[in-house]
C-alpha atoms as a PDB file:
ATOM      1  CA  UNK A   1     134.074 197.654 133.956  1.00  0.00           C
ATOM      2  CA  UNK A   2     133.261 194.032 133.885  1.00  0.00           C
ATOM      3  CA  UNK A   3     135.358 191.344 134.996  1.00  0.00           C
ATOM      4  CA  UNK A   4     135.736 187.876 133.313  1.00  0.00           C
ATOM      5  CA  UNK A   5     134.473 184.663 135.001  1.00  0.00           C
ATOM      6  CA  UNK A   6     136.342 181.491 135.801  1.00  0.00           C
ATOM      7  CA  UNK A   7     139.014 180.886 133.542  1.00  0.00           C
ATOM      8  CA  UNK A   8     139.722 177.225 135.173  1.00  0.00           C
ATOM      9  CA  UNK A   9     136.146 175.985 134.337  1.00  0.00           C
ATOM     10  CA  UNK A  10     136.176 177.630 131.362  1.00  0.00           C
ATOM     11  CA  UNK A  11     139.240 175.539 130.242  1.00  0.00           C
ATOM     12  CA  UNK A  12     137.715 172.471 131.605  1.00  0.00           C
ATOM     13  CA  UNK A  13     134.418 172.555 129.823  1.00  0.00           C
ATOM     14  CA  UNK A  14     136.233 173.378 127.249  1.00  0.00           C
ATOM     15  CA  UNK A  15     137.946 169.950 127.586  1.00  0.00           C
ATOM     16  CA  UNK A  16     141.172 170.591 129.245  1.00  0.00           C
ATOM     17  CA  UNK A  17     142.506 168.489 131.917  1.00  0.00           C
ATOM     18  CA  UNK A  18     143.108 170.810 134.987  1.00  0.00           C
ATOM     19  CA  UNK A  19     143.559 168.166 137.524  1.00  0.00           C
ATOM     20  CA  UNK A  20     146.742 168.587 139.848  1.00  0.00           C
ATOM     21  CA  UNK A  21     149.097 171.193 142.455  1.00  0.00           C
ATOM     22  CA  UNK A  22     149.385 173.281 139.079  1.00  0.00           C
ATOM     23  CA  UNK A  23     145.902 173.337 138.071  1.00  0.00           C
ATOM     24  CA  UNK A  24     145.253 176.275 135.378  1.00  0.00           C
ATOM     25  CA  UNK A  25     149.044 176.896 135.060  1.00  0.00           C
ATOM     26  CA  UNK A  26     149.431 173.281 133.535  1.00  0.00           C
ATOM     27  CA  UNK A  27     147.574 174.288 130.671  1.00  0.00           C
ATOM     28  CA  UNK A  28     149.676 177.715 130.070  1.00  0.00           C
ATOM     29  CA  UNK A  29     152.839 174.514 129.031  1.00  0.00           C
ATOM     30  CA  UNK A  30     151.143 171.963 127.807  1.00  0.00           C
ATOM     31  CA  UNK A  31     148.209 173.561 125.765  1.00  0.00           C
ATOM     32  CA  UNK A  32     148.754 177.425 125.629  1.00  0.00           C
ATOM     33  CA  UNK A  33     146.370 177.929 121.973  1.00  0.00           C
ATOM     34  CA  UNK A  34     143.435 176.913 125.060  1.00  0.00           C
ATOM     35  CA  UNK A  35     144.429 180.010 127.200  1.00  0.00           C
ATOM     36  CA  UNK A  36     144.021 182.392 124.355  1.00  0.00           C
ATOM     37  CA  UNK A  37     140.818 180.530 123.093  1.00  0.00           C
ATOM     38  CA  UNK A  38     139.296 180.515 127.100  1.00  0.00           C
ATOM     39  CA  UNK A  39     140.298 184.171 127.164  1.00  0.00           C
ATOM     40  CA  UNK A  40     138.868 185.282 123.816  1.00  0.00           C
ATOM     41  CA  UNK A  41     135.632 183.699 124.679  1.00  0.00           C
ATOM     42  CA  UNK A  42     135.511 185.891 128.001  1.00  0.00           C
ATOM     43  CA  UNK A  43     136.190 188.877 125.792  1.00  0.00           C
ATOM     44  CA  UNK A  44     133.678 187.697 122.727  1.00  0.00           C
ATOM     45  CA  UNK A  45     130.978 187.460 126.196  1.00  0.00           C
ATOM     46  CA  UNK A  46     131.388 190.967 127.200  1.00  0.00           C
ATOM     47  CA  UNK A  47     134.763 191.290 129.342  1.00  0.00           C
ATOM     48  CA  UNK A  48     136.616 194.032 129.317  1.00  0.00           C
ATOM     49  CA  UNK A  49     138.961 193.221 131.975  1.00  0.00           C
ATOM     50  CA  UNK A  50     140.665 189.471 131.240  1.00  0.00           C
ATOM     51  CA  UNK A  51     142.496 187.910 134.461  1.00  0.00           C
ATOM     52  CA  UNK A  52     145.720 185.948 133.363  1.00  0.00           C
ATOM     53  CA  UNK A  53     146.172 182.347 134.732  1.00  0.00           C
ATOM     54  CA  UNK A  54     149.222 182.778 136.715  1.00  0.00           C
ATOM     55  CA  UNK A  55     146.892 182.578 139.790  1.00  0.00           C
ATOM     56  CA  UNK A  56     148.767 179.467 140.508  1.00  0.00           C
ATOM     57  CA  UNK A  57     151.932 179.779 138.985  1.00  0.00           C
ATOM     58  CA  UNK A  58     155.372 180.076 141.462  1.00  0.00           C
ATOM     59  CA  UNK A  59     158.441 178.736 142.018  1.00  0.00           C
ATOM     60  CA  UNK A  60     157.546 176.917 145.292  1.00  0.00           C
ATOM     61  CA  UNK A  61     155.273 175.079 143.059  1.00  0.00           C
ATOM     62  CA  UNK A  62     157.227 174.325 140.004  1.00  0.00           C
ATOM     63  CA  UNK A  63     159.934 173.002 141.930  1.00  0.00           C
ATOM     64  CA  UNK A  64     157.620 170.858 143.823  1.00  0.00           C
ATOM     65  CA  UNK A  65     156.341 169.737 140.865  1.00  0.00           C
ATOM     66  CA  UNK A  66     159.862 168.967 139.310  1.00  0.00           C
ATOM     67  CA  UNK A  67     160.174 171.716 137.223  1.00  0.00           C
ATOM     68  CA  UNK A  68     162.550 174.843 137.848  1.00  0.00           C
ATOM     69  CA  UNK A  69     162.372 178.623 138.740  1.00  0.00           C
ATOM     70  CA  UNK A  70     162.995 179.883 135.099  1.00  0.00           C
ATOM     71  CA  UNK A  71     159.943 177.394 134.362  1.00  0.00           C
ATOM     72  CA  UNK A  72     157.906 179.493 136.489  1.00  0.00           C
ATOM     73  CA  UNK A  73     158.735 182.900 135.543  1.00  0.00           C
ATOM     74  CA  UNK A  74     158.173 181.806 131.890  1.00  0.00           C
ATOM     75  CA  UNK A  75     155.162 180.924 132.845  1.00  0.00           C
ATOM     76  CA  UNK A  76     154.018 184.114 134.682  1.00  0.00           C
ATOM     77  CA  UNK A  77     155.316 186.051 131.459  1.00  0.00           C
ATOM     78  CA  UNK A  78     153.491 183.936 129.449  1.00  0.00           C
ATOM     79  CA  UNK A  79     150.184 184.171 131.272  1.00  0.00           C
ATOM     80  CA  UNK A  80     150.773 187.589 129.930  1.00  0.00           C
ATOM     81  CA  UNK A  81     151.586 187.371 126.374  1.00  0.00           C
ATOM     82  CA  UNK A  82     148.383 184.698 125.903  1.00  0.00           C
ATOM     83  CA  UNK A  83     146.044 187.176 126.695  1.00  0.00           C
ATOM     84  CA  UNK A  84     147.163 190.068 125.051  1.00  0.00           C
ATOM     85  CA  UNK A  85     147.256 187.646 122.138  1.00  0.00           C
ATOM     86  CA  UNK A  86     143.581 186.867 123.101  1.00  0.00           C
ATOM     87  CA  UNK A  87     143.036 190.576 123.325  1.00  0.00           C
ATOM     88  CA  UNK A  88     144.176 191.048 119.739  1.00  0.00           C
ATOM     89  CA  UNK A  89     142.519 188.611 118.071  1.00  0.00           C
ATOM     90  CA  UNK A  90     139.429 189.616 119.602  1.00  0.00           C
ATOM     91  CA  UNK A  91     139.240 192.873 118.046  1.00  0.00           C
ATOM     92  CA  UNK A  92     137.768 194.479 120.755  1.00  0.00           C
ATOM     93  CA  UNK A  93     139.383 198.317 121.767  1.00  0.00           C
ATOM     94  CA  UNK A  94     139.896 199.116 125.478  1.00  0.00           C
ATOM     95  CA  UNK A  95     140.060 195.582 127.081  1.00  0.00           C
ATOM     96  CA  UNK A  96     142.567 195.191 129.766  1.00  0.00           C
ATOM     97  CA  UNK A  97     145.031 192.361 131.001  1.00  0.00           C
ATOM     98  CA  UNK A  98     145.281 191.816 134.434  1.00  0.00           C
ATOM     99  CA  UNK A  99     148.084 189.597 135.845  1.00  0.00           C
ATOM    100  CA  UNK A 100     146.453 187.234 138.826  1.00  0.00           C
ATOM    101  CA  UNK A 101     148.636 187.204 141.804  1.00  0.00           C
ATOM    102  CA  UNK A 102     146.960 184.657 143.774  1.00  0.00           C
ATOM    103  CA  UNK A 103     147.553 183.985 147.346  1.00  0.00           C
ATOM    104  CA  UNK A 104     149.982 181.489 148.812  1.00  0.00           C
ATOM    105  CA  UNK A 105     147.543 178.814 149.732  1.00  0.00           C
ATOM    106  CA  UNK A 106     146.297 178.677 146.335  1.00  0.00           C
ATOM    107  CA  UNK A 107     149.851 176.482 145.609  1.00  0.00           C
ATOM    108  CA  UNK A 108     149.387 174.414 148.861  1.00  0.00           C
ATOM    109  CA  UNK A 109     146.227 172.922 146.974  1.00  0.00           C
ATOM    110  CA  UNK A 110     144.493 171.882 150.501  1.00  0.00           C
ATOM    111  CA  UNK A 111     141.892 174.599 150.511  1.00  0.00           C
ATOM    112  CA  UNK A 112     144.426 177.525 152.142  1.00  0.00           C
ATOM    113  CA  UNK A 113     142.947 180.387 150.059  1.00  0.00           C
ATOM    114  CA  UNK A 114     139.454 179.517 151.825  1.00  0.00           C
ATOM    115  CA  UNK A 115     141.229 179.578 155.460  1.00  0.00           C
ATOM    116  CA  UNK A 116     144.831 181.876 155.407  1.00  0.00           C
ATOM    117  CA  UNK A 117     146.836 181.648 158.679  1.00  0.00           C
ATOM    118  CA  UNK A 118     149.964 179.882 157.114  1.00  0.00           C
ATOM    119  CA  UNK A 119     151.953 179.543 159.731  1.00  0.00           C
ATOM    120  CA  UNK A 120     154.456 182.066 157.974  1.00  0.00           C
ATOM    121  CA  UNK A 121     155.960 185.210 158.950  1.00  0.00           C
ATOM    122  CA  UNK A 122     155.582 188.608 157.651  1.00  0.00           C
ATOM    123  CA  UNK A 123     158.902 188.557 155.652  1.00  0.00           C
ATOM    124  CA  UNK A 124     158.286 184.873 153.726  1.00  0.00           C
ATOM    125  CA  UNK A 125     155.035 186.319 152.455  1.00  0.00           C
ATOM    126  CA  UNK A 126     157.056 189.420 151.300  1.00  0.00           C
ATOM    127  CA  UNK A 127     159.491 186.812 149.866  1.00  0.00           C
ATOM    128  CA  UNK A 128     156.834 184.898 148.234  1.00  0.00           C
ATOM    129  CA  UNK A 129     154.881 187.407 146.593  1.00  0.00           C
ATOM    130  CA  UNK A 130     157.954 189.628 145.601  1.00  0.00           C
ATOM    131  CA  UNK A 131     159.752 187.229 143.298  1.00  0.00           C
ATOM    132  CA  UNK A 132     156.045 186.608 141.451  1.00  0.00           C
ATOM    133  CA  UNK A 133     155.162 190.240 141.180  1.00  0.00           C
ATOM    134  CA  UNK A 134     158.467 191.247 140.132  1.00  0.00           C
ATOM    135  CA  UNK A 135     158.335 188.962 137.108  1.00  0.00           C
ATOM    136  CA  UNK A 136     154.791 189.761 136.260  1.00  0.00           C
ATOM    137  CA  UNK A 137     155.539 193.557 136.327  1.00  0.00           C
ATOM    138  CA  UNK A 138     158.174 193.531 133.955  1.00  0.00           C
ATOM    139  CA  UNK A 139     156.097 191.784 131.523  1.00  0.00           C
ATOM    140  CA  UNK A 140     154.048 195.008 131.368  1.00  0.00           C
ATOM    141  CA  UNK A 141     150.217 194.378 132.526  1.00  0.00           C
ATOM    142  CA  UNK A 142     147.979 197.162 132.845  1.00  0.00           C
ATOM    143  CA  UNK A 143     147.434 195.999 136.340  1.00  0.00           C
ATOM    144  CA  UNK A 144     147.612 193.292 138.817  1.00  0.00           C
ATOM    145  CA  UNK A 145     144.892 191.285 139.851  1.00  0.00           C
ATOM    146  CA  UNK A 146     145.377 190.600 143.745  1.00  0.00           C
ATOM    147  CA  UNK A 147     142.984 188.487 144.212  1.00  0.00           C
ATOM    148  CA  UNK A 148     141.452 185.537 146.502  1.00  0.00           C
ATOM    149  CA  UNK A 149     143.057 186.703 149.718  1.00  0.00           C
ATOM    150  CA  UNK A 150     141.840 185.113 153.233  1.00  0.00           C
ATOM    151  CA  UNK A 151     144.193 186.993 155.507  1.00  0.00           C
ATOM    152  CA  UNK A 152     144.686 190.852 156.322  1.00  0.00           C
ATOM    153  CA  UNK A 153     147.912 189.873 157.195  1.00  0.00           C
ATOM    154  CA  UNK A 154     149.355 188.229 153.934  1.00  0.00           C
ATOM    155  CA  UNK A 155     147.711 191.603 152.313  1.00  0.00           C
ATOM    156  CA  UNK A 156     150.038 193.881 154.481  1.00  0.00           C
ATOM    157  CA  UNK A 157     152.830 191.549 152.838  1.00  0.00           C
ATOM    158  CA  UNK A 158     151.283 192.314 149.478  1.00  0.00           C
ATOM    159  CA  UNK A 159     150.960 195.882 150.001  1.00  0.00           C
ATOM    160  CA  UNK A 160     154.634 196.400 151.494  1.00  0.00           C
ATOM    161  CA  UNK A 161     155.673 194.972 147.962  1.00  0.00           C
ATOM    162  CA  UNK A 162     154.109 196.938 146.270  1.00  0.00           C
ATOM    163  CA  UNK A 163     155.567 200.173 147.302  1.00  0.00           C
ATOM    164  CA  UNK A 164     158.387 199.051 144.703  1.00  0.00           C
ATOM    165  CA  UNK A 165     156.162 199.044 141.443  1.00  0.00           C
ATOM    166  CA  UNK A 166     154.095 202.674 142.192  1.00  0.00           C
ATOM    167  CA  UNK A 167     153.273 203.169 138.644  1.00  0.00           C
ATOM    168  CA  UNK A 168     151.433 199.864 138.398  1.00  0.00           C
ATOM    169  CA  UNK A 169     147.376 199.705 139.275  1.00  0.00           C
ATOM    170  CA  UNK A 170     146.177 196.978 141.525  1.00  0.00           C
ATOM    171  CA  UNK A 171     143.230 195.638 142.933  1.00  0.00           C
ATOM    172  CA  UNK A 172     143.002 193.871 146.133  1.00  0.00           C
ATOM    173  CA  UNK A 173     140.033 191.845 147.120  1.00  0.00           C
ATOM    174  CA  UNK A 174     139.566 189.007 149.644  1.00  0.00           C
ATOM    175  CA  UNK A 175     137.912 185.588 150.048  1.00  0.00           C
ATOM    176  CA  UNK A 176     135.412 185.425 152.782  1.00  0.00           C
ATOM    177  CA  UNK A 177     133.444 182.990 154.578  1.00  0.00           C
ATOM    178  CA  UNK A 178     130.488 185.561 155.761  1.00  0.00           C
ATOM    179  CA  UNK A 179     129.365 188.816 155.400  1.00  0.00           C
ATOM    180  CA  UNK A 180     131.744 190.530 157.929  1.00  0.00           C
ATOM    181  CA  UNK A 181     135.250 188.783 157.656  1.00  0.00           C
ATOM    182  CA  UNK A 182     138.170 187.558 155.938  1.00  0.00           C
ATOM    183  CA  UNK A 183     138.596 183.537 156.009  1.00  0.00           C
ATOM    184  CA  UNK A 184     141.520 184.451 158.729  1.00  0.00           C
ATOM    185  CA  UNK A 185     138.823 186.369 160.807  1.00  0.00           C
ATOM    186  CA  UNK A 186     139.795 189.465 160.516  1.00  0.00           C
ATOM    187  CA  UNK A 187     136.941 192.427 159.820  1.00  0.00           C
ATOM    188  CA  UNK A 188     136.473 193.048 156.294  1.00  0.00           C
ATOM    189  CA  UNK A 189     136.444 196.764 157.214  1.00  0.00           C
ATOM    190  CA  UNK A 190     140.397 196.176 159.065  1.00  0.00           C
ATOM    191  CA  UNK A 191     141.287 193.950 155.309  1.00  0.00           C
ATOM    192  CA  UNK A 192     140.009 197.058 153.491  1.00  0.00           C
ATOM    193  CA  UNK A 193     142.254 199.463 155.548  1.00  0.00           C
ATOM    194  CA  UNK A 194     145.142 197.304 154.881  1.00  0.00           C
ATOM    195  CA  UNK A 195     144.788 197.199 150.736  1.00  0.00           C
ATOM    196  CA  UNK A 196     144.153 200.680 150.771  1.00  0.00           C
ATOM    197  CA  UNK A 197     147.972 201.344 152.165  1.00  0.00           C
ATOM    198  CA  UNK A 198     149.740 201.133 148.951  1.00  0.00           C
ATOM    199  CA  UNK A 199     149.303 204.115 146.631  1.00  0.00           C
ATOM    200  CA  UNK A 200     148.960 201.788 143.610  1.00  0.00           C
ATOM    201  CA  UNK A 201     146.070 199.784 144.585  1.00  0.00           C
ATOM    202  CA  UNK A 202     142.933 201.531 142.753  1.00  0.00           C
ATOM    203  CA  UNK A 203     140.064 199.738 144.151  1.00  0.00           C
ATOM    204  CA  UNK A 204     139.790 196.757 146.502  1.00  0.00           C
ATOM    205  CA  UNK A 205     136.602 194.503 147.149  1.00  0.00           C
ATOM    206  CA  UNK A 206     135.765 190.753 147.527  1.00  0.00           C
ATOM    207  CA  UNK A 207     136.306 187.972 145.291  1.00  0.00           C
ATOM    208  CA  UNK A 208     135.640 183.584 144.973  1.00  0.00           C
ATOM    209  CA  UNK A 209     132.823 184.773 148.185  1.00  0.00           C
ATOM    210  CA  UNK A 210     129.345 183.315 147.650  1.00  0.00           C
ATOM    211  CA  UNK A 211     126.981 186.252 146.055  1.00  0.00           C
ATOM    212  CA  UNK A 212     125.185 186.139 148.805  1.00  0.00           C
ATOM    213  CA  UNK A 213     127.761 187.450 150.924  1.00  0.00           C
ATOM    214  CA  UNK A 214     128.639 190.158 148.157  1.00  0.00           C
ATOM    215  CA  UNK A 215     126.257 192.875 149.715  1.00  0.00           C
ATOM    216  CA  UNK A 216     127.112 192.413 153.371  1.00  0.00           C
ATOM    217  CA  UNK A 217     130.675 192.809 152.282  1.00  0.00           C
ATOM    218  CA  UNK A 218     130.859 196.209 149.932  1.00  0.00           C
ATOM    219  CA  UNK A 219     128.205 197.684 152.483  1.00  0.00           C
ATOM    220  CA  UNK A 220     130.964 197.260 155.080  1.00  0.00           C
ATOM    221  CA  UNK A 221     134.155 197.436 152.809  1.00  0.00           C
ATOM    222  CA  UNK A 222     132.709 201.163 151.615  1.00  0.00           C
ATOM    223  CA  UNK A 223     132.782 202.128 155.420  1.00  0.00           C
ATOM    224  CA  UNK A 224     136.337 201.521 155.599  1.00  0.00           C
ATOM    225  CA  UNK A 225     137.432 202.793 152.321  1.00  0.00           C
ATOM    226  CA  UNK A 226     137.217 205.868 149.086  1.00  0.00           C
ATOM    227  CA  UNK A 227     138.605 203.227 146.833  1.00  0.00           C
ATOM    228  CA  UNK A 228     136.048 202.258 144.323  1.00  0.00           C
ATOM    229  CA  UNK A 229     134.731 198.654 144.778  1.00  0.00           C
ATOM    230  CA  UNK A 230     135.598 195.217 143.110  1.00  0.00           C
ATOM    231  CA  UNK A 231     133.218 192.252 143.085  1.00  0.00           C
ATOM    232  CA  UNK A 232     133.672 189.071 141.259  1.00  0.00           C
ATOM    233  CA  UNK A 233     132.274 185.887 143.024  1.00  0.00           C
ATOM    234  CA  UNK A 234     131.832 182.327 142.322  1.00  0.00           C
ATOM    235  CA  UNK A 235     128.463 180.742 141.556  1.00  0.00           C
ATOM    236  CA  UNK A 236     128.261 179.612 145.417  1.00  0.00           C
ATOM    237  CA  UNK A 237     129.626 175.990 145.316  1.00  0.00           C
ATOM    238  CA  UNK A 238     132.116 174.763 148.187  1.00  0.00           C
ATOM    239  CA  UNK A 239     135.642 173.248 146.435  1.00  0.00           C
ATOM    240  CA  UNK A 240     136.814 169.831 147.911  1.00  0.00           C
ATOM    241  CA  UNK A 241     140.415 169.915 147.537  1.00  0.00           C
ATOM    242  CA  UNK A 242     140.528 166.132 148.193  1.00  0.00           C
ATOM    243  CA  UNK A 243     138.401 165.139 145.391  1.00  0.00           C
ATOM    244  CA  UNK A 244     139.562 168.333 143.599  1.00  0.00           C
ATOM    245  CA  UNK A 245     134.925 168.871 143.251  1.00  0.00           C
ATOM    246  CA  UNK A 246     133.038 171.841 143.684  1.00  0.00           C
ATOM    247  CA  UNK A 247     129.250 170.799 145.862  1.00  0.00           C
ATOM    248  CA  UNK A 248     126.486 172.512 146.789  1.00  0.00           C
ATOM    249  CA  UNK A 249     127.007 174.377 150.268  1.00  0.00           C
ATOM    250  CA  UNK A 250     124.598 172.289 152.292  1.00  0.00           C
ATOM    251  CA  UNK A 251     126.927 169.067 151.324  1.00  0.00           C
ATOM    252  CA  UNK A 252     124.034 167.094 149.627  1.00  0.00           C
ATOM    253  CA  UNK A 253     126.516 165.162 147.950  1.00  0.00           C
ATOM    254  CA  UNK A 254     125.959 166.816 144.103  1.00  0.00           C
ATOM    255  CA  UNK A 255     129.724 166.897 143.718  1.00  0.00           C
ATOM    256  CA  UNK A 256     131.210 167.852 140.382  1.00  0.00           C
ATOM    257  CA  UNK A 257     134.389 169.302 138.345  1.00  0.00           C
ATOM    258  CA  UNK A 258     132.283 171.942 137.151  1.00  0.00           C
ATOM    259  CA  UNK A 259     128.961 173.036 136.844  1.00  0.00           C
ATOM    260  CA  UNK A 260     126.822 173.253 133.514  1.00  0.00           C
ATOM    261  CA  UNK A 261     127.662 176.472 131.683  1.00  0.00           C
ATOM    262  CA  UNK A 262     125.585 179.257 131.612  1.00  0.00           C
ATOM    263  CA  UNK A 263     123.699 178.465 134.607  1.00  0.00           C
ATOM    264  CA  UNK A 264     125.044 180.577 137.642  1.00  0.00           C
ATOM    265  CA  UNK A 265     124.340 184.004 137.752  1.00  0.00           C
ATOM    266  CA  UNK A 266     120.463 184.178 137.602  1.00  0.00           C
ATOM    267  CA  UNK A 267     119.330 186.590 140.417  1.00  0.00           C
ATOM    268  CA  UNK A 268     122.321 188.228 141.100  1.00  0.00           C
ATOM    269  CA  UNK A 269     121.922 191.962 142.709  1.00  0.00           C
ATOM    270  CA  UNK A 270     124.556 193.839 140.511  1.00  0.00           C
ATOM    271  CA  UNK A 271     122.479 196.626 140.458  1.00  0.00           C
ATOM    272  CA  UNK A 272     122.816 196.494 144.218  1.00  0.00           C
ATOM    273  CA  UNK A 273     126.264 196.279 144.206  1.00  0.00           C
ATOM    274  CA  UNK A 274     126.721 198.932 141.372  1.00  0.00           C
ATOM    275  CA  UNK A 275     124.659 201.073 144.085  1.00  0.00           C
ATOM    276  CA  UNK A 276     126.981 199.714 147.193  1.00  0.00           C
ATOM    277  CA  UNK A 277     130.483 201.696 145.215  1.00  0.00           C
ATOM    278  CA  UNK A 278     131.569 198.498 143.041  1.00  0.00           C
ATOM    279  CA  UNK A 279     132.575 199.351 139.771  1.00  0.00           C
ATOM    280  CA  UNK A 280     134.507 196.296 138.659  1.00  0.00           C
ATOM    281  CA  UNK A 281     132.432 193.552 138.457  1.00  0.00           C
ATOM    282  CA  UNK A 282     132.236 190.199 137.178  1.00  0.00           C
ATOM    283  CA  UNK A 283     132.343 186.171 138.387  1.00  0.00           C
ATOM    284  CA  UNK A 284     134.929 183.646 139.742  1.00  0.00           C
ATOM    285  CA  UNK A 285     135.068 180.039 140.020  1.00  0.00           C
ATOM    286  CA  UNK A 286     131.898 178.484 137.991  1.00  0.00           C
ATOM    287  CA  UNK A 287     131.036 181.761 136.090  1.00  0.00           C
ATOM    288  CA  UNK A 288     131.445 180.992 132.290  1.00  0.00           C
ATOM    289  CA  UNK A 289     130.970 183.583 129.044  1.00  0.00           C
ATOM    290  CA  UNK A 290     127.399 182.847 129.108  1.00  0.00           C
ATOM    291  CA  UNK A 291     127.129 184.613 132.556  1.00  0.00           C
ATOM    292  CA  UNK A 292     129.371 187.213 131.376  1.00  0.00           C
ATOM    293  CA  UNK A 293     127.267 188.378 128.861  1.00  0.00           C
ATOM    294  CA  UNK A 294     124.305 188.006 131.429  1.00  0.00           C
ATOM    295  CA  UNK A 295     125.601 190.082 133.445  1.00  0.00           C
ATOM    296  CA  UNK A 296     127.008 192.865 130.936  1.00  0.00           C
ATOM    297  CA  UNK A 297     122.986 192.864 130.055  1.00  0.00           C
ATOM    298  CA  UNK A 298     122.699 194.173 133.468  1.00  0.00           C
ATOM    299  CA  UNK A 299     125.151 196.046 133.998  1.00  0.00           C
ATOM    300  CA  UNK A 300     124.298 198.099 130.851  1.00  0.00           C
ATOM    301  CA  UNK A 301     120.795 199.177 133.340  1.00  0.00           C
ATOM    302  CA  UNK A 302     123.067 200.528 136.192  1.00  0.00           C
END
């Protein structure tokens, strides 16, 4: 199935301020009619699984923000109820809503979900991710989105959560630096073996990587597991969290909020990947609906 693209730059060429700790999750209070139009363009593209944008939503980060915990679960149900609206008015038959659970350095907003090693223990992540997934799952999903995940270890925090919700499909997939490890260092192949622990999780893969890490990674993440593969990465840029920019990898200085659209997906291998066990597949940070429906023109070849 394919996988939308970045809902953040979506919003953001689509004029939206995104700037801020909150980032996407301003947008689900201040302009919500933008979440369902961002989503419905996915869907319009091609997608036929749409990610919600309560990647950054919590209540660490509303509070920090000055706003409460019953801000933030409203928010994480309404992450929900926007893109089942968007889902609706699309028209479209058999398109699924995943809920984002994003990892806890996405709310530090330094960069953490492109490093892990938080200096927490095994019980705050269990903390942390079990008041978020609670709330998400009783707003009714069809599955959770795990996504962006630099650590093995904040995955076996994940995974011991999720023995409570057994009924609920998830996906698990990590951020990585190369083509054999997590950002925390640990073997893809040792991530892979942790996802696959809880019964709910349905496939696992990679995720925000740069495609040309994407083939290293299945090839190895196969090895470790039956689960069926998930694949979604950004166009290949390198996010400054201090100028809140995305830049070219080499650092040439080309620093911007976001990319043109319709511009980053040209040459990927999804056929490759198709081959390599993924069978959700789609983009991250940069991708927009014009690379969607790119890449549900090749997809239709596999």
């Amino acid at each position: 199935m394919l996988i939308d693209g970045g809902l953040a730059t979506h919003l953001e060429a689509l004029g939206y301020d995104i700037s801020g700790s909150l980032w996407s999750a301003r947008i689900l209070t201040e302009a919500p009619d933008g979440i369902v139009r961002a989503h419905r363009d996915f869907i319009s593209a091609g997608a036929r699984i749409v990610i919600t944008a309560s990647y950054q939503v919590s209540r660490q980060g509303f509070l920090a923000q000055g706003r409460t915990e019953a801000h933030a679960d409203a928010a994480l149900v309404r992450s929900i109820d926007l893109a089942r609206q968007a889902v609706e008015e699309a028209g479209r038959d058999g398109v699924l809503v995943a809920a984002s659970v994003g990892p806890y350095g996405a709310i530090t907003h330094d960069g953490g979900e492109y490093r892990g090693r938080y200096g927490l223990s095994h019980d705050q992540l269990v903390d942390f991710h079990g008041e978020r997934i609670a709330v998400l799952a009783a707003a009714q999903p069809d599955l959770l989105a795990i996504e962006t995940i630099p650590d093995a270890d904040e995955a076996a925090a994940i995974a011991d959560v999720l023995v409570d919700y057994p009924d609920l499909p998830a996906w698990i997939t990590f951020s990585c630096g190369d083509e054999r490890t997590t950002w925390a260092g640990q073997a893809i192949e040792d991530a892979m073996t942790v996802a696959s622990r809880a019964d709910s999780v349905m496939a696992a893969g990679v995720n925000c990587v740069h495609p040309a890490l994407v083939a290293g990674l299945l090839e190895r993440a196969g090895r470790a597991s039956d689960l069926p593969l998930v694949a979604y990465p950004n166009v290949g840029r390198v996010w400054l969290p201090d100028t809140e920019t995305w830049t070219d990898p080499e650092g040439s200085g080309s620093a911007q909020t976001s990319p043109p659209p319709g511009t980053g997906v040209q040459g990927w291998p999804v056929a490759d990947w198709f081959d390599a066990g993924a069978r959700l597949i789609g983009g991250c940070c940069c991708v927009e609906p014009a690379d969607i429906t790119a890449l549900a023109l090749e997809l239709t070849e596999c």
